[in-house]
C-alpha atoms as a PDB file:
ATOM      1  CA  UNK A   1       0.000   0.000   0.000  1.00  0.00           C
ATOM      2  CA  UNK A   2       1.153   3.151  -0.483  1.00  0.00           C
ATOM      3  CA  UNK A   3       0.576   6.390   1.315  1.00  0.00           C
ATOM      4  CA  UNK A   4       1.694   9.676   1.184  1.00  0.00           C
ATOM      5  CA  UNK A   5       0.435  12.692   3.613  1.00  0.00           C
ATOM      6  CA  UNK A   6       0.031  15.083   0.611  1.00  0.00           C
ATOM      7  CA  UNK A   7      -3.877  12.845   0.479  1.00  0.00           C
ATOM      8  CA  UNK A   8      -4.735  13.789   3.179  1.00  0.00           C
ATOM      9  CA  UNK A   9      -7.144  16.544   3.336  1.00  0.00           C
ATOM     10  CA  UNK A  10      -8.197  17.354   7.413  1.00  0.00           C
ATOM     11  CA  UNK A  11      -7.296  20.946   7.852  1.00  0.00           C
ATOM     12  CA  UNK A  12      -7.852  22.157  11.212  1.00  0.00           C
ATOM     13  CA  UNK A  13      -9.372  18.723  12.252  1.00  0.00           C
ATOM     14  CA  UNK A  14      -6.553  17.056  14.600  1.00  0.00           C
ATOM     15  CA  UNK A  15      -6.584  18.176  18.673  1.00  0.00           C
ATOM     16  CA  UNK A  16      -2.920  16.052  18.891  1.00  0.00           C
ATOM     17  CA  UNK A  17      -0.688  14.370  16.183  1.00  0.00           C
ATOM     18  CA  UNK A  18       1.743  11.692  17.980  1.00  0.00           C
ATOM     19  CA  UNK A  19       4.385   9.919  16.051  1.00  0.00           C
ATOM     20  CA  UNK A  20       6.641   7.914  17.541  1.00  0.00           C
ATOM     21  CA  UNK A  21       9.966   7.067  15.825  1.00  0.00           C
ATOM     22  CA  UNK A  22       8.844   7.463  12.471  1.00  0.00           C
ATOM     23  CA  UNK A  23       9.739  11.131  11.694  1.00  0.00           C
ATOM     24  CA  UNK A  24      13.573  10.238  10.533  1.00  0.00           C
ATOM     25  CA  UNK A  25      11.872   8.274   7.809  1.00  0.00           C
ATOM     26  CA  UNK A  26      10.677  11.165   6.527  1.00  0.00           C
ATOM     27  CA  UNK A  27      12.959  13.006   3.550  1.00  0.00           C
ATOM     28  CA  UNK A  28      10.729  16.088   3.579  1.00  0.00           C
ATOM     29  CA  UNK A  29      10.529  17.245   7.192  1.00  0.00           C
ATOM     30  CA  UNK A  30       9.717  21.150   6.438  1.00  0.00           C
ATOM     31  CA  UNK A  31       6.933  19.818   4.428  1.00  0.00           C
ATOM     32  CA  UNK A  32       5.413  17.554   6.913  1.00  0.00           C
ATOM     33  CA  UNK A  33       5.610  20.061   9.838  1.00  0.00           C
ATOM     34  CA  UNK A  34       3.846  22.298   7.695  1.00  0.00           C
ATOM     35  CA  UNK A  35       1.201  19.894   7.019  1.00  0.00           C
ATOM     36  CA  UNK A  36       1.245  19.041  11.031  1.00  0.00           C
ATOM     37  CA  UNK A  37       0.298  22.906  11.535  1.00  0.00           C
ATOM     38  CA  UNK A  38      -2.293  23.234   8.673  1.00  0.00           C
ATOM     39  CA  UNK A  39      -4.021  19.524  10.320  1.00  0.00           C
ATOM     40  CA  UNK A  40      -4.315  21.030  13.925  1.00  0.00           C
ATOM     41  CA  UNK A  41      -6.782  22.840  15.160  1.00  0.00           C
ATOM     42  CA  UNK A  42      -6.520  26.002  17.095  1.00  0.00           C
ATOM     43  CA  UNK A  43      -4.152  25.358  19.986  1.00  0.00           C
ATOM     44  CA  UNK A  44      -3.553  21.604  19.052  1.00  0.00           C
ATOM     45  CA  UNK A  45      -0.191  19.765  19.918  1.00  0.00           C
ATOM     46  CA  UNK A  46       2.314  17.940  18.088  1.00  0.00           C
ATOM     47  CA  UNK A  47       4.318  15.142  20.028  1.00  0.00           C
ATOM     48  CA  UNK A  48       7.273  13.349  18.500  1.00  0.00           C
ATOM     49  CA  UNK A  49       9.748  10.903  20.074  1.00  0.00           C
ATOM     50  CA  UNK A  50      12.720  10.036  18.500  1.00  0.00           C
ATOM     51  CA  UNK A  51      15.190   6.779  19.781  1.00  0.00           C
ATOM     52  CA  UNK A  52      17.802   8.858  18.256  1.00  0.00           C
ATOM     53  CA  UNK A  53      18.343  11.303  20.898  1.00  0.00           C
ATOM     54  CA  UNK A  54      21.585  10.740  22.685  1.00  0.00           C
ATOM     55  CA  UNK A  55      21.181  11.811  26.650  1.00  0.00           C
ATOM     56  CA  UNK A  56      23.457  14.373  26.063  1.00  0.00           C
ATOM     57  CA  UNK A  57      22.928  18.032  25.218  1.00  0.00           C
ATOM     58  CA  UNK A  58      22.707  18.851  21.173  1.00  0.00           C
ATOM     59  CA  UNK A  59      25.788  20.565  19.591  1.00  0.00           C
ATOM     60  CA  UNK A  60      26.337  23.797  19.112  1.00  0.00           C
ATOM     61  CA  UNK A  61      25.812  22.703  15.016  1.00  0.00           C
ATOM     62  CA  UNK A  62      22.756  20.872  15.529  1.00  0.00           C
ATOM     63  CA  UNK A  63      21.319  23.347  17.935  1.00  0.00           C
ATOM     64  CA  UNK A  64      21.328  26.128  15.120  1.00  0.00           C
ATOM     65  CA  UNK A  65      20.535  23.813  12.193  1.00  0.00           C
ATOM     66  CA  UNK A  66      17.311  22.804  14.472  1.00  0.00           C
ATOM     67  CA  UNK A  67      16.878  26.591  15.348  1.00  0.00           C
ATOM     68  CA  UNK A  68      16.566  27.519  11.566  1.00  0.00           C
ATOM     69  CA  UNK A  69      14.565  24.533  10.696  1.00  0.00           C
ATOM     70  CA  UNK A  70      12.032  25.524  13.650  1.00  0.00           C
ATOM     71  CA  UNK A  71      11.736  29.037  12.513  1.00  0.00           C
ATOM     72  CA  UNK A  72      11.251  28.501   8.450  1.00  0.00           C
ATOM     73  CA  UNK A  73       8.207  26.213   9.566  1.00  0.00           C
ATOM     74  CA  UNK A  74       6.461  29.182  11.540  1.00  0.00           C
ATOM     75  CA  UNK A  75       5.496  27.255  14.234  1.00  0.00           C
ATOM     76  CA  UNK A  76       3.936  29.136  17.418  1.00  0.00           C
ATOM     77  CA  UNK A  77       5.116  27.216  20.368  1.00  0.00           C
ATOM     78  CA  UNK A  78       7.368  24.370  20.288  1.00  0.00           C
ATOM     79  CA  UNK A  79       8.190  22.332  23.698  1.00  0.00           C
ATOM     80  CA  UNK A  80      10.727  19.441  23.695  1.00  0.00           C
ATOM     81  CA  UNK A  81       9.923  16.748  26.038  1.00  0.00           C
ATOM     82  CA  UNK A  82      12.371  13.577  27.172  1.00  0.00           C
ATOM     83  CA  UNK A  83       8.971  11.279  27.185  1.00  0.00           C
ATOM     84  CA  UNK A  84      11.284   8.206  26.451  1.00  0.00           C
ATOM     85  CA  UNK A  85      12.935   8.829  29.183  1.00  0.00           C
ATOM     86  CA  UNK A  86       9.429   9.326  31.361  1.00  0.00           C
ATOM     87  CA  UNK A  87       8.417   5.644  29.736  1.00  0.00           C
ATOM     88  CA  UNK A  88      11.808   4.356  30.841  1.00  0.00           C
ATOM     89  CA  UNK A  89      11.096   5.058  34.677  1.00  0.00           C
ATOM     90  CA  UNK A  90       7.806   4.086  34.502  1.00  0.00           C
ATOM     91  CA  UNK A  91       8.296   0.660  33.225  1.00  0.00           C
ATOM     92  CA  UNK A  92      11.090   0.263  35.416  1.00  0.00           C
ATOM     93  CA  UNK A  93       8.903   1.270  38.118  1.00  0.00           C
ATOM     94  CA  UNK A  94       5.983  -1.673  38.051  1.00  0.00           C
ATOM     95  CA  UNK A  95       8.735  -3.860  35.605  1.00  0.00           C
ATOM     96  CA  UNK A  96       8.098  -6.963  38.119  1.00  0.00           C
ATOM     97  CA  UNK A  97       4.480  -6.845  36.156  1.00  0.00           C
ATOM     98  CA  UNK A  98       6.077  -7.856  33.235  1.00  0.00           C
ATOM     99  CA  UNK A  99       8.195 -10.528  34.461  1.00  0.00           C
END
């Protein structure tokens, strides 16, 4: 099957869009985000995980490539949150359920 998000016609329809690990698939991230921000509604969110965040803090590089990215996309707000890390302690947490 194939699929490609430039079918998809839901402006202002989604409250959240979640992907997990998927985004780095993507060759045309600009494009996407921009689709992201035409698909939310008023005040929706956009969460993303990615496995390949290293715990450490970004380069310098990286910090301004991401920076310039952000900005051509004209995105209001954008808040990055460790949530693998949040699933991490949590399944350590109750892990002897899964044992």
């Amino acid at each position: 099957m194939l699929f490609s998000f430039s079918h998809v016609n839901t402006d202002n329809s989604f409250d959240v869009i979640y992907s997990r690990d998927t985004i780095l698939h993507i060759q045309d991230k600009p494009a996407l985000f921009r689709s992201f921000y035409k698909w939310l509604k008023p005040g929706g969110k956009v969460v993303i995980s990615d496995y390949c965040k290293s715990a450490g803090a970004p380069s310098i590089e990286f910090s301004k490539c991401l920076g310039t990215l952000v900005s051509r996309m004209s995105l209001p707000k954008i808040a990055l949150i460790s949530f693998l890390q949040k699933e991490l302690d949590v399944v350590e947490k109750d892990k002897d359920q899964f044992i």
